[in-house]
N, C-alpha and C. Protein backbone atom coordinates (compact mmCIF):
# COMPACT_ATOMS: atom_id res chain seq x y z
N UNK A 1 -37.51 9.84 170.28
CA UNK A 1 -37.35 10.19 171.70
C UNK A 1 -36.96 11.66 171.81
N UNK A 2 -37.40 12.69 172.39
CA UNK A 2 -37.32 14.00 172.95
C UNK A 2 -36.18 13.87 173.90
N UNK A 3 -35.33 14.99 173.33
CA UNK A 3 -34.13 14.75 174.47
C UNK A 3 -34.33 16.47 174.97
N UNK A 4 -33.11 16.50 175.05
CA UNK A 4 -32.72 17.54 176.35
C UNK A 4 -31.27 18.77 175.90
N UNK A 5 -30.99 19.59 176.08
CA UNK A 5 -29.83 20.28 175.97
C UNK A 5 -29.15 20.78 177.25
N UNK A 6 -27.96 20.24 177.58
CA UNK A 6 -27.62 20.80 179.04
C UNK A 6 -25.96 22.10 178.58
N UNK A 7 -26.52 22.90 178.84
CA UNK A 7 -25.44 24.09 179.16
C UNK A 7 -24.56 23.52 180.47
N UNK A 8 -23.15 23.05 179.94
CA UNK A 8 -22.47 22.92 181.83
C UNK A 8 -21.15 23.36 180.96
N UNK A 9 -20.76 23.37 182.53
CA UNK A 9 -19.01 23.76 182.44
C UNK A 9 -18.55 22.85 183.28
N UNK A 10 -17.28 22.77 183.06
CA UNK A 10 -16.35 21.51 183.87
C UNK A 10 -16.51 21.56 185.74
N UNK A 11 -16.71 22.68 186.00
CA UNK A 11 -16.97 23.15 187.37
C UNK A 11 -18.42 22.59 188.43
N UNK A 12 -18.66 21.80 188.85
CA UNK A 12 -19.70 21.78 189.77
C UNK A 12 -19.27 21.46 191.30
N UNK A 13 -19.72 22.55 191.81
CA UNK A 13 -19.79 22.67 193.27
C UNK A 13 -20.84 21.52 194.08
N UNK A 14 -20.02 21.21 194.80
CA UNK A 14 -20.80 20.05 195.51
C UNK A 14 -22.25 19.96 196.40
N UNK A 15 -22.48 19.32 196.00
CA UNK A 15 -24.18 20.06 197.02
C UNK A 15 -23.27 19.62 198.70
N UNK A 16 -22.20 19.04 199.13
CA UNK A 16 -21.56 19.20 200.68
C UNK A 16 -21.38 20.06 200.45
N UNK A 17 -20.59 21.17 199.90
CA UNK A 17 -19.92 22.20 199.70
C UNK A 17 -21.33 23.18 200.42
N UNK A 18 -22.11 23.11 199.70
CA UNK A 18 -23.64 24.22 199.72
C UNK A 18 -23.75 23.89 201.05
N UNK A 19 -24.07 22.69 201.59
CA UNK A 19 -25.02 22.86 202.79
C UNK A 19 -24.02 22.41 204.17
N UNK A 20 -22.26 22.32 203.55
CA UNK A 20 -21.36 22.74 205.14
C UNK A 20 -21.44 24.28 205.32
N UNK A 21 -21.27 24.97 204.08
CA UNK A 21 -21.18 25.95 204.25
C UNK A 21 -22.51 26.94 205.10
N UNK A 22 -23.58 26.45 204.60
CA UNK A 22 -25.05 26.77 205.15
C UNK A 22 -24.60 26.60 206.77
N UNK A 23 -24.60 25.19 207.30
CA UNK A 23 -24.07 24.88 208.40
C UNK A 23 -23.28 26.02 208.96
N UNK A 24 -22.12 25.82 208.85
CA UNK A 24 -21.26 26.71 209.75
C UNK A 24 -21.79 27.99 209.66
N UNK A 25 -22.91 28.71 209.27
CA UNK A 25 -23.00 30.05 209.12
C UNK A 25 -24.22 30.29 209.81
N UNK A 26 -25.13 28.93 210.23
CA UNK A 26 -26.56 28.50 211.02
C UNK A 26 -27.37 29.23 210.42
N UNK A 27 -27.05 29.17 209.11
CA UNK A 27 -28.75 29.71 208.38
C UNK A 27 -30.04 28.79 208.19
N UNK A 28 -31.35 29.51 207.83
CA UNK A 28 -32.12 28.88 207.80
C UNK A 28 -32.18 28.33 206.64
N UNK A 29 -33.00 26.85 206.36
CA UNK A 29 -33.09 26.54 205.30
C UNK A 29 -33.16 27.43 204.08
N UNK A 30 -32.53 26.60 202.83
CA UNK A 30 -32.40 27.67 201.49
C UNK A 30 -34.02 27.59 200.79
N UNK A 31 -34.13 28.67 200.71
CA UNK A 31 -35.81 28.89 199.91
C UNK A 31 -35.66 29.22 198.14
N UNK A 32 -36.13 28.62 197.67
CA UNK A 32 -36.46 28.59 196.46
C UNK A 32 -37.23 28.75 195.87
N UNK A 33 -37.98 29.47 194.59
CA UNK A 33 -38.60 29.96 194.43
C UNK A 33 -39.06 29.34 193.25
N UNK A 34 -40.32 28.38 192.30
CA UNK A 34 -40.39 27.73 190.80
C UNK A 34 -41.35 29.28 190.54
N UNK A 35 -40.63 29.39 189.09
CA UNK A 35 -41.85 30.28 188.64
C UNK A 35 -42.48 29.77 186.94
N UNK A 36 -43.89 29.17 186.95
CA UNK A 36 -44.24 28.78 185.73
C UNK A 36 -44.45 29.69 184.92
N UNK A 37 -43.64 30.06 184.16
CA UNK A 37 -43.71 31.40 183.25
C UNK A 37 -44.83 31.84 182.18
N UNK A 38 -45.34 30.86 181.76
CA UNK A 38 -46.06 30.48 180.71
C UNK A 38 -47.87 30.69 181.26
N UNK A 39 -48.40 32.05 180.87
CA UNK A 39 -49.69 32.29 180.59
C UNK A 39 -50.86 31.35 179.85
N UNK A 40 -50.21 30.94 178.65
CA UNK A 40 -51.13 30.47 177.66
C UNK A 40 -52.14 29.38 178.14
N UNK A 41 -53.48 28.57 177.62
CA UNK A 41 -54.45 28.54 178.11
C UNK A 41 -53.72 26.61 178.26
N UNK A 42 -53.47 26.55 177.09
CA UNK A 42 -52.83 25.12 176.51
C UNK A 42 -51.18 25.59 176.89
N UNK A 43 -50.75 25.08 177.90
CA UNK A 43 -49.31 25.55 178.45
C UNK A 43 -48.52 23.92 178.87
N UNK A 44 -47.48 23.97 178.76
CA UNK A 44 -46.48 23.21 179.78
C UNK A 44 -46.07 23.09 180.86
N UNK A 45 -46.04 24.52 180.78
CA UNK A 45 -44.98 25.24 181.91
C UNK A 45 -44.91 24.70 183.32
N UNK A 46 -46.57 24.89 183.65
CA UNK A 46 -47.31 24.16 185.41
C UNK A 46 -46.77 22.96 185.18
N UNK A 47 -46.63 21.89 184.45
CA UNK A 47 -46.48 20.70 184.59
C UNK A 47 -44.90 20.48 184.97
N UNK A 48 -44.38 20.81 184.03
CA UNK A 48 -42.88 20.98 184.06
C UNK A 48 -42.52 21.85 185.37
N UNK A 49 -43.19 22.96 185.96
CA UNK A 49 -42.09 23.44 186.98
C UNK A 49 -42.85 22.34 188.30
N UNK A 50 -43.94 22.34 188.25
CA UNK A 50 -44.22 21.08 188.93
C UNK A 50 -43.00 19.51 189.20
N UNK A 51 -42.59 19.25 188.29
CA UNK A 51 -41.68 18.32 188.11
C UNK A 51 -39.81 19.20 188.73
N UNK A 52 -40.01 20.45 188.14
CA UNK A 52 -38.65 20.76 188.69
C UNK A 52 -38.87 20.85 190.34
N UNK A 53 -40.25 21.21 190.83
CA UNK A 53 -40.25 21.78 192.02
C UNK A 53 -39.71 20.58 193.43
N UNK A 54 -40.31 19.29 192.40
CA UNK A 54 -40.32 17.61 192.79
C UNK A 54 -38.55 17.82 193.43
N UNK A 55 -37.63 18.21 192.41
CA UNK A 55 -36.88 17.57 192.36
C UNK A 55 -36.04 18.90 193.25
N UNK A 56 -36.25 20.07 193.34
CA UNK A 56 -35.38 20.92 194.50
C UNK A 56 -35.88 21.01 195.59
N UNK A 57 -36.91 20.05 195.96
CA UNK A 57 -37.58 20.11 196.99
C UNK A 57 -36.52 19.06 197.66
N UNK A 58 -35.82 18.66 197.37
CA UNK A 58 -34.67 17.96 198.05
C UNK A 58 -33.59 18.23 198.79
N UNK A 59 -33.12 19.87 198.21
CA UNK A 59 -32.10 20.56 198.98
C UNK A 59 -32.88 21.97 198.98
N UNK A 60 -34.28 22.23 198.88
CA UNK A 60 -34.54 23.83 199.82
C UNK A 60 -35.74 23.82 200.28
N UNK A 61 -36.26 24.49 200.74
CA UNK A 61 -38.48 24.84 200.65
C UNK A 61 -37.99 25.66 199.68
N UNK A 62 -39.08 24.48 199.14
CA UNK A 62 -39.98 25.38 197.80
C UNK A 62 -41.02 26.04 197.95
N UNK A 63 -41.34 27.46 196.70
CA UNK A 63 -42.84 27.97 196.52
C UNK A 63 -42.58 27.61 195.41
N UNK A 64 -44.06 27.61 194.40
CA UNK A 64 -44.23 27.45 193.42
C UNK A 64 -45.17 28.86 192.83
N UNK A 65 -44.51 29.73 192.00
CA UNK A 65 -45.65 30.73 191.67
C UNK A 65 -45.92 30.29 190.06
N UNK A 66 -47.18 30.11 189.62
CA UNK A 66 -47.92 29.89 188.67
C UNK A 66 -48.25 31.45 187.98
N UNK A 67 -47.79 32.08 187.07
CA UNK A 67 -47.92 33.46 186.46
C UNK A 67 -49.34 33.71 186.45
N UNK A 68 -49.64 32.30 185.37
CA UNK A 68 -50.61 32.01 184.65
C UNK A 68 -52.33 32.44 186.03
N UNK A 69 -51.91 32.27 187.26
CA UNK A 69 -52.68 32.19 188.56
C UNK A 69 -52.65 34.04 189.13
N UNK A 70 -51.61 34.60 188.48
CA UNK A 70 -51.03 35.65 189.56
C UNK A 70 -51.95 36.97 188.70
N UNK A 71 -52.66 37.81 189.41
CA UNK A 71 -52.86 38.88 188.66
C UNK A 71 -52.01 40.34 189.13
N UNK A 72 -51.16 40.83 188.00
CA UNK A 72 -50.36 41.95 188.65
C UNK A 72 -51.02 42.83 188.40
N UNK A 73 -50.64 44.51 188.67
CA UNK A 73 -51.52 45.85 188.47
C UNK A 73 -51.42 46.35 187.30
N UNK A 74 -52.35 47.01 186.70
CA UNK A 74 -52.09 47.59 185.43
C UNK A 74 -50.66 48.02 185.31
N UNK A 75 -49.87 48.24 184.02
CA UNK A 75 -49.10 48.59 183.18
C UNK A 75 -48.75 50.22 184.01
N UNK A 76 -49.85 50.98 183.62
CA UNK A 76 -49.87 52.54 183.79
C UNK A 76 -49.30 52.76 184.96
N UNK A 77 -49.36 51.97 186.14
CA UNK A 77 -48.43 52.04 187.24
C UNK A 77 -47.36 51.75 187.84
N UNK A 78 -46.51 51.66 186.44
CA UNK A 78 -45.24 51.26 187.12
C UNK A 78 -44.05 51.98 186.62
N UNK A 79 -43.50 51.98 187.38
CA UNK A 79 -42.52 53.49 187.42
C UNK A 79 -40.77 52.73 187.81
N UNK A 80 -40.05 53.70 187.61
CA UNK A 80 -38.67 53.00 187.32
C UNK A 80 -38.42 52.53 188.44
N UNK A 81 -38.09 50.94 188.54
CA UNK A 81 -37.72 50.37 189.70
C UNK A 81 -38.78 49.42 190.70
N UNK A 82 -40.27 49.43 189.12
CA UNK A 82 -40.87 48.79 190.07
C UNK A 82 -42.07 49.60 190.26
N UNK A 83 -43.11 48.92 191.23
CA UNK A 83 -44.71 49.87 191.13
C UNK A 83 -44.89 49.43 192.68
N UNK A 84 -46.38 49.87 192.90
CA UNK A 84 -47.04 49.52 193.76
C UNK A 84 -46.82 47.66 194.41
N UNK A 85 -46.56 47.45 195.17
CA UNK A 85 -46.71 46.03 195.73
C UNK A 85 -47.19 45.35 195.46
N UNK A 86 -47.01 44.39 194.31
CA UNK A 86 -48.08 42.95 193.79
C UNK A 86 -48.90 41.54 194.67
N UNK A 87 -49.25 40.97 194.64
CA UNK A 87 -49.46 39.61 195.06
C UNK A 87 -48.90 39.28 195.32
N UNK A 88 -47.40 39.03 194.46
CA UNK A 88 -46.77 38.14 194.58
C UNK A 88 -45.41 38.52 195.06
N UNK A 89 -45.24 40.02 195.34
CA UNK A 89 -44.13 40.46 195.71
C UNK A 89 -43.29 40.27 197.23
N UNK A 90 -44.06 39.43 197.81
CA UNK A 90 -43.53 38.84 199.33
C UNK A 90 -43.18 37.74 199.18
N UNK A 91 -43.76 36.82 198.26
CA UNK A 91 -43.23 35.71 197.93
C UNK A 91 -41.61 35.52 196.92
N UNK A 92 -41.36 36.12 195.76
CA UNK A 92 -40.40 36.57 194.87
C UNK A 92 -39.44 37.05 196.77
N UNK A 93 -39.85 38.16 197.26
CA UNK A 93 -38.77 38.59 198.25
C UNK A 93 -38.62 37.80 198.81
N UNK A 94 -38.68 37.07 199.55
CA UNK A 94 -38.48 35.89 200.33
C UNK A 94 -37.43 34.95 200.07
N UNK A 95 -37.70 34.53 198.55
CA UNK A 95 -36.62 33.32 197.96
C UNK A 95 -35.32 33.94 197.78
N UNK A 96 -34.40 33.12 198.46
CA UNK A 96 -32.94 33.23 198.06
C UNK A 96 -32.61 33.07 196.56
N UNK A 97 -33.53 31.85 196.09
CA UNK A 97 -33.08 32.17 194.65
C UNK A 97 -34.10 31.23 193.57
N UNK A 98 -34.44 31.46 192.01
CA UNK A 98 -35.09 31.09 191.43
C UNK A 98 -34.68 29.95 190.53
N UNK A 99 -36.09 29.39 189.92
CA UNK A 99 -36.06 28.26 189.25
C UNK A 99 -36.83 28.96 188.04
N UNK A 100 -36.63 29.29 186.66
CA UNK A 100 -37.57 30.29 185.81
C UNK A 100 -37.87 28.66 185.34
N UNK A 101 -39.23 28.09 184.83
CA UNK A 101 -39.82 27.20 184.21
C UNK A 101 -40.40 28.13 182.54
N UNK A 102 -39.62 28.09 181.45
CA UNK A 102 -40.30 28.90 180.57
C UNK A 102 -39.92 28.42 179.46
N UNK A 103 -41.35 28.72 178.54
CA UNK A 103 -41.27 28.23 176.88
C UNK A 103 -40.44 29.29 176.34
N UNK A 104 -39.83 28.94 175.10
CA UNK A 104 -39.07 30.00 174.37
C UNK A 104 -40.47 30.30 173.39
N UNK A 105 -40.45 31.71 172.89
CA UNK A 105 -41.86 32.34 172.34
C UNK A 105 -40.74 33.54 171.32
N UNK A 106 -40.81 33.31 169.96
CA UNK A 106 -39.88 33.89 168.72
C UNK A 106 -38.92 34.27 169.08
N UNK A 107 -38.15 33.30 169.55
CA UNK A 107 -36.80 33.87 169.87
C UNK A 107 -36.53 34.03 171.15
N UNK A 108 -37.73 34.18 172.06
CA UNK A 108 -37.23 34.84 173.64
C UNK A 108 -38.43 33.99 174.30
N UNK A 109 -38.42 34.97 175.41
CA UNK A 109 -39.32 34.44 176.71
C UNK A 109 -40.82 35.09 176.33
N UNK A 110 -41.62 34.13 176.99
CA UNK A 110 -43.41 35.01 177.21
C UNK A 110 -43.48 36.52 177.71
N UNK A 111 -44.21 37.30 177.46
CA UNK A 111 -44.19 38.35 177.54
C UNK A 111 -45.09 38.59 179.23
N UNK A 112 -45.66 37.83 179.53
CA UNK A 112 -45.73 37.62 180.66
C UNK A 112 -44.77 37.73 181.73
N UNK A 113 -43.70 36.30 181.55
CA UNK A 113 -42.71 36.75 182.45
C UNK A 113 -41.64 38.21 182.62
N UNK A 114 -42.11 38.30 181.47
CA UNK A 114 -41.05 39.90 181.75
C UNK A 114 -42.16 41.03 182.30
N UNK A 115 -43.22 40.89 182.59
CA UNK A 115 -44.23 41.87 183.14
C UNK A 115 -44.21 41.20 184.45
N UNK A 116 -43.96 40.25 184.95
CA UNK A 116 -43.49 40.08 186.40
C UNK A 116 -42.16 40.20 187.22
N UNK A 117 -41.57 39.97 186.00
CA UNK A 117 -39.66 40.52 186.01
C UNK A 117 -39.69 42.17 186.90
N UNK A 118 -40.50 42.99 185.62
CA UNK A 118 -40.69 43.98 185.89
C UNK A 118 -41.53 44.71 186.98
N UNK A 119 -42.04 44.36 186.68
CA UNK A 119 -42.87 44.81 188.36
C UNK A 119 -42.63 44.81 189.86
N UNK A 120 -41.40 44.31 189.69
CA UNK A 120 -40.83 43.97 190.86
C UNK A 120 -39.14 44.31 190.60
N UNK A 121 -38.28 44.71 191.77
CA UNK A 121 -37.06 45.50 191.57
C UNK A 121 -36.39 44.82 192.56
N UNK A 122 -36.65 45.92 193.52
CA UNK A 122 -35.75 45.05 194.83
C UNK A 122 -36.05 43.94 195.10
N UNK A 123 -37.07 43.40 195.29
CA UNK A 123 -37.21 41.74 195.93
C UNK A 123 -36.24 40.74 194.98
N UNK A 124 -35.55 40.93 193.43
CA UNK A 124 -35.01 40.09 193.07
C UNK A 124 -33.55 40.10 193.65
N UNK A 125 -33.12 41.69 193.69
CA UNK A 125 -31.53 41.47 194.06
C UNK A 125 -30.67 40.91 194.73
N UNK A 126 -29.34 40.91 193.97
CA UNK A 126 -28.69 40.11 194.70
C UNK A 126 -28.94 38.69 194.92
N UNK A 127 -29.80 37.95 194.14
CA UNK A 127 -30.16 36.29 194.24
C UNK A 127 -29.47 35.96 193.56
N UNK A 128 -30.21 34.55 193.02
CA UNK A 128 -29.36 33.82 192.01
C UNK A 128 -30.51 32.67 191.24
N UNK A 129 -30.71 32.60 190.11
CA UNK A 129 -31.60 31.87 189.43
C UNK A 129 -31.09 30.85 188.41
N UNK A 130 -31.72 30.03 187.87
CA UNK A 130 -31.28 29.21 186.77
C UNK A 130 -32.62 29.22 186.11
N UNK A 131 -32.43 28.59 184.85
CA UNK A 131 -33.43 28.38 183.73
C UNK A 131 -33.53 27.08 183.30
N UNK A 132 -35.10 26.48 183.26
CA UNK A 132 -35.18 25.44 182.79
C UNK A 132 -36.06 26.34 181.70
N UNK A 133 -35.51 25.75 180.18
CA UNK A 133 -36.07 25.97 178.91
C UNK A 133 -36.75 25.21 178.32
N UNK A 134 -37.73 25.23 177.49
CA UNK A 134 -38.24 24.33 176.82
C UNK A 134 -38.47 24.92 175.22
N UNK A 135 -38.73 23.61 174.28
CA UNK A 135 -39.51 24.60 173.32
C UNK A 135 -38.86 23.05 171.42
N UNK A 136 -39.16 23.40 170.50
CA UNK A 136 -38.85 22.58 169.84
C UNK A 136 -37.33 21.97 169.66
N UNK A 137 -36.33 23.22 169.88
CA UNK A 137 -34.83 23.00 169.89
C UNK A 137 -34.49 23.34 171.64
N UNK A 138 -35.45 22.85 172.18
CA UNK A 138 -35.15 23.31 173.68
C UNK A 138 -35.33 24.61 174.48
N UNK A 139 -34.88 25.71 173.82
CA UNK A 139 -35.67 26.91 174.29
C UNK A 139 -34.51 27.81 174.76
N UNK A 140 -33.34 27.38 173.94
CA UNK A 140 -32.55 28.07 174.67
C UNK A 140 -32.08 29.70 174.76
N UNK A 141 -32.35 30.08 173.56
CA UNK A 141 -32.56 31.77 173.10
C UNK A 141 -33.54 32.24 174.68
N UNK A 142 -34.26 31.57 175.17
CA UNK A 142 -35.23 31.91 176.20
C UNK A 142 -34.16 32.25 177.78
N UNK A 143 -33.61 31.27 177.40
CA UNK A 143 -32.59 31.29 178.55
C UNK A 143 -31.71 32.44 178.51
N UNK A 144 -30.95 32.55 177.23
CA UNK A 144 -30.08 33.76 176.74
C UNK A 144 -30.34 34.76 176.90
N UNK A 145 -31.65 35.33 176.85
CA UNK A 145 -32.26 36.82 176.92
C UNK A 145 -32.46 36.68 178.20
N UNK A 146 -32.74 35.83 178.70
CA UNK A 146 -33.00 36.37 180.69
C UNK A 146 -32.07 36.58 181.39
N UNK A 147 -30.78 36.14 180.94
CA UNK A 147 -29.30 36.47 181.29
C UNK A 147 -28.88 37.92 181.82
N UNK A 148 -29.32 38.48 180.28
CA UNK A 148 -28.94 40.09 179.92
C UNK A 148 -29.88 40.76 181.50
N UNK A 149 -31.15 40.59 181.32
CA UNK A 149 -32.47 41.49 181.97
C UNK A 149 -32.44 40.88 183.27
N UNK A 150 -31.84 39.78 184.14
CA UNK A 150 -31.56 39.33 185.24
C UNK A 150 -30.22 40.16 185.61
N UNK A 151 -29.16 40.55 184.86
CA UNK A 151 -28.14 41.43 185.11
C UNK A 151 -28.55 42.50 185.60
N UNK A 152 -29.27 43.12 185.03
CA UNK A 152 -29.51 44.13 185.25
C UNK A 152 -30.32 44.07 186.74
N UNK A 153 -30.69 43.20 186.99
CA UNK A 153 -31.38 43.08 188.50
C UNK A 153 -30.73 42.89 189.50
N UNK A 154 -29.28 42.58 189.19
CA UNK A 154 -28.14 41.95 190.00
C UNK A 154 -28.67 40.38 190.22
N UNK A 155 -29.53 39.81 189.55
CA UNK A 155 -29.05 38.31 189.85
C UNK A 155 -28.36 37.66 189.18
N UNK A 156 -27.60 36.63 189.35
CA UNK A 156 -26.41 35.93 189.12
C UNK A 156 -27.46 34.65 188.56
N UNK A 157 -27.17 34.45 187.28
CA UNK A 157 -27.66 33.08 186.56
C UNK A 157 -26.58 31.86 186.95
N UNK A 158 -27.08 31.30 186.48
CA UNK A 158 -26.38 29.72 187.12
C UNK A 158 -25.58 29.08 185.13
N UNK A 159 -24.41 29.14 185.00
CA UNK A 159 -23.97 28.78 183.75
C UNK A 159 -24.19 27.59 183.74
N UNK A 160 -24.75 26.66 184.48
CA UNK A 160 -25.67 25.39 183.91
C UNK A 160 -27.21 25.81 183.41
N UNK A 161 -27.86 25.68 182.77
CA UNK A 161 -29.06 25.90 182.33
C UNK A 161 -29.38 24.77 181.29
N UNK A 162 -30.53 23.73 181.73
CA UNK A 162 -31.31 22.95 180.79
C UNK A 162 -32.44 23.40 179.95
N UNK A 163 -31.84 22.54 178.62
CA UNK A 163 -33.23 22.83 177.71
C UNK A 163 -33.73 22.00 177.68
N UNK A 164 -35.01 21.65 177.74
CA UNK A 164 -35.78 20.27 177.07
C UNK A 164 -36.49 20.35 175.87
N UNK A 165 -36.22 19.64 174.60
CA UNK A 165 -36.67 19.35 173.75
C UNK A 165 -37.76 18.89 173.25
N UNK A 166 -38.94 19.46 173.10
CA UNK A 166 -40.35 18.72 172.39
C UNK A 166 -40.93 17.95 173.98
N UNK A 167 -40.61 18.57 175.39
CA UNK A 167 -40.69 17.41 176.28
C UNK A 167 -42.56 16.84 176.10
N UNK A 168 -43.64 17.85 175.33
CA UNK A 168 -44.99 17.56 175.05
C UNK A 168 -44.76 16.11 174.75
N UNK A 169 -43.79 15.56 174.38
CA UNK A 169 -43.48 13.89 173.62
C UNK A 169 -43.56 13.36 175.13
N UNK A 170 -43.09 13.85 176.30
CA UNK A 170 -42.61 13.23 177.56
C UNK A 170 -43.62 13.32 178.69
N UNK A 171 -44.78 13.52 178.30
CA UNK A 171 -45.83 13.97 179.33
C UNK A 171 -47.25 13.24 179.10
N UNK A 172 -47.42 12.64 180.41
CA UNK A 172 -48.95 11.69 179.97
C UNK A 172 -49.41 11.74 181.70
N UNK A 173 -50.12 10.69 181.63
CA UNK A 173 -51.16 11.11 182.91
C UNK A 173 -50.28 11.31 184.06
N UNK A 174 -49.13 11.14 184.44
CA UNK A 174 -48.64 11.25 185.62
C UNK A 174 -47.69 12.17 185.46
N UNK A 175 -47.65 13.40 184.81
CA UNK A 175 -46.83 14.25 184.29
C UNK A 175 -45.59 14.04 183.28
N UNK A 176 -44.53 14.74 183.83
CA UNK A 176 -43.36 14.45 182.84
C UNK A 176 -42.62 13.66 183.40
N UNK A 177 -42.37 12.92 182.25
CA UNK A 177 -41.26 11.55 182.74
C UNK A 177 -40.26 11.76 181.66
N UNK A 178 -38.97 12.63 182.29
CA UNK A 178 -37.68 13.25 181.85
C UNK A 178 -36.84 12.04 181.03
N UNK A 179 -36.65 12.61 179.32
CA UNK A 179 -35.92 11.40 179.20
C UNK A 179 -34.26 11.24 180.13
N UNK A 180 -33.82 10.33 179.56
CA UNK A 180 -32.43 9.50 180.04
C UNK A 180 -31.53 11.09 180.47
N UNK A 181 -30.71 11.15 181.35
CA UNK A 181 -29.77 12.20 181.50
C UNK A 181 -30.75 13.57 181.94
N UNK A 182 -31.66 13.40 181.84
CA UNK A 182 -32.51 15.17 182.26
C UNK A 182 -32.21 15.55 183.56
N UNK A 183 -32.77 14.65 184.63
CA UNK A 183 -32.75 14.60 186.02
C UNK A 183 -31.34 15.32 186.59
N UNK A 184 -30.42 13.94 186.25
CA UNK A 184 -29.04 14.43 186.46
C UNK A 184 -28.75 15.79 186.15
N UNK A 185 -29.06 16.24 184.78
CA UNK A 185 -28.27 17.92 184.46
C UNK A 185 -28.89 18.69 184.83
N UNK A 186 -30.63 18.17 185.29
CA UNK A 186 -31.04 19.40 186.18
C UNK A 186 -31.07 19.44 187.53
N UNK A 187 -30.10 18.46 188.09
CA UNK A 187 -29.63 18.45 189.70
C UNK A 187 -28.42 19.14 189.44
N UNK A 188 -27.51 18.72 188.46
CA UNK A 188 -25.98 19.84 188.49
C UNK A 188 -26.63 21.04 188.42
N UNK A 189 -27.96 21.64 187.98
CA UNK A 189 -27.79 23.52 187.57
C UNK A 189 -28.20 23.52 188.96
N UNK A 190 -29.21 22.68 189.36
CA UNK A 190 -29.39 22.63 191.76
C UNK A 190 -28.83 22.76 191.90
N UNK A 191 -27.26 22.49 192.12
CA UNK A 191 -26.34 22.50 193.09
C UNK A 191 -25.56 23.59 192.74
N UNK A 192 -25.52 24.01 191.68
CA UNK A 192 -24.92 25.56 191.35
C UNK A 192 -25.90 26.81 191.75
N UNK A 193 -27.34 26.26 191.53
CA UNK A 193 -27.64 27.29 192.12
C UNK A 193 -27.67 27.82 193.55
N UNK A 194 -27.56 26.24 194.77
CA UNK A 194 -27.52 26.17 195.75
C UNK A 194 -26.56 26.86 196.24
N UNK A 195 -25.38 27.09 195.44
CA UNK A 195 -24.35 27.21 195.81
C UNK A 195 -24.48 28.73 195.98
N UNK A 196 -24.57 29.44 194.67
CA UNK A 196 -24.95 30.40 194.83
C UNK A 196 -25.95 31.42 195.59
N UNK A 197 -26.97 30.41 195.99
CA UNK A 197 -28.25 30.97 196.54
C UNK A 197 -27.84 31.64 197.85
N UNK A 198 -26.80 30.08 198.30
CA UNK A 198 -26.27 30.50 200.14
C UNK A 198 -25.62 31.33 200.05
N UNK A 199 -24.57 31.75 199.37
CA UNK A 199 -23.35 32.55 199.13
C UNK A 199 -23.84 33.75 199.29
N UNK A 200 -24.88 34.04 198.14
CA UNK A 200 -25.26 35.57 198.36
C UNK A 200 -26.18 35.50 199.38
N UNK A 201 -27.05 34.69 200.11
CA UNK A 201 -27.66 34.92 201.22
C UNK A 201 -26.71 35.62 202.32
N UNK A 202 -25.87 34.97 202.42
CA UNK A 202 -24.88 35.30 203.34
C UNK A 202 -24.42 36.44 203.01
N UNK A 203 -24.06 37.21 201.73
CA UNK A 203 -23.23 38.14 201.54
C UNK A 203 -24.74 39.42 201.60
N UNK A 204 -25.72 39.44 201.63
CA UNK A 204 -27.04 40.08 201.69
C UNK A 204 -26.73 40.22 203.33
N UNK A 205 -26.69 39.55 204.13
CA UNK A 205 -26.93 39.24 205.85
C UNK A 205 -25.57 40.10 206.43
N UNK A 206 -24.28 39.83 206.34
CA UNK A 206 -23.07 39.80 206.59
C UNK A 206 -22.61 41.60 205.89
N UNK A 207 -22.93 41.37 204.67
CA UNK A 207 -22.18 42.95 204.12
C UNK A 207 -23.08 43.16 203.09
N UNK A 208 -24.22 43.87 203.20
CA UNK A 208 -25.33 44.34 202.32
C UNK A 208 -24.10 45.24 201.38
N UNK A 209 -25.03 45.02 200.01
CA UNK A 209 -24.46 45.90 198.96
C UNK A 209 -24.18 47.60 199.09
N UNK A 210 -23.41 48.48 199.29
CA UNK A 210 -23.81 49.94 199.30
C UNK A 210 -24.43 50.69 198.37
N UNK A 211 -25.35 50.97 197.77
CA UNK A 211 -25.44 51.69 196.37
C UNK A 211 -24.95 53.01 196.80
């Protein structure tokens, strides 16, 4: 059986907590953002953020961006902080906060997702994302390195982050069917991220950052 690795801490914020607080502040629904990280031809990724998208489609609107679908601008045009306006750069701006769907690839993430990381500057700041990992020991080195390079963007990772293990064992005609405990630890990194998502929405609306 293919299991799972869940990163938590004793701390989870209540999904009441997320959406009184939403309430009293009359924001609009929380937007969320799946991004299938994974290029390759023979991939996971669509299936799996497909399945995460299932399951935060419960506490936000979801988009789903597919990398693998997205074509960005050459390389040669991008300059510190970001380039010319992508495809996909109204969508990324939009979401309060992300869902990264990504294989771990020697140690780290696809080289893909960091050419969409990059290409884009301001539309990430100030959010808040979590990581669903995958990969033979779960994928978690994948998670670790997006930590560092999401800092630097000012988004705030979610210290819950799931790995799934070998989930290729967990996937047949009706997609992935999460073993025992998956669901659950990837609704606790939801509700942390929820938490976070509103928080800085509000703190974006209320008292923008000064640089």
């Amino acid at each position: 059986m293919a299991g799972m690795t869940d990163l938590t801490s004793q701390y989870s914020p209540s999904p009441e907590t997320a959406s009184s607080a939403a309430d009293q502040l009359e924001q609009p629904p929380l937007r969320l953002t799946v991004i299938a990280a994974s290029v390759r031809k023979e991939r996971l990724s669509r299936v799996l953020a497909e399945w995460a998208a299932g399951r935060a489609s419960g506490i936000a609107d979801v988009d789903l961006i597919d990398l693998a679908e997205c074509e960005l601008p050459d390389d040669e045009h991008l300059v510190p902080g970001g380039g010319p306006r992508s495809a996909i750069a109204d969508r990324i701006e939009r979401a309060d906060g992300y869902v990264i769907v990504t294989p771990e690839y020697n140690h780290s993430y696809p080289a893909g997702l960091k050419r969409a990381i990059d290409w884009h500057y301001g539309e990430w700041m100030f959010k808040a994302a979590t990581v669903l990992s995958y990969g033979v020991h779960g994928g978690l080195l994948a998670t670790e390195h997006l930590r560092g390079v999401f800092a630097e963007l000012h988004v705030v990772t979610t210290r819950r982050a799931v790995g799934l293990r070998a989930p290729w064992n967990d996937i047949g005609d009706d997609g992935f069917t999460p073993p025992p405990g998956t669901g659950e630890a990837f609704d606790g990194a939801l509700r942390e991220l929820a938490w976070w998502a509103s928080t800085l929405h509000t703190a974006r609306r209320d008292r923008p950052f000064q640089r």
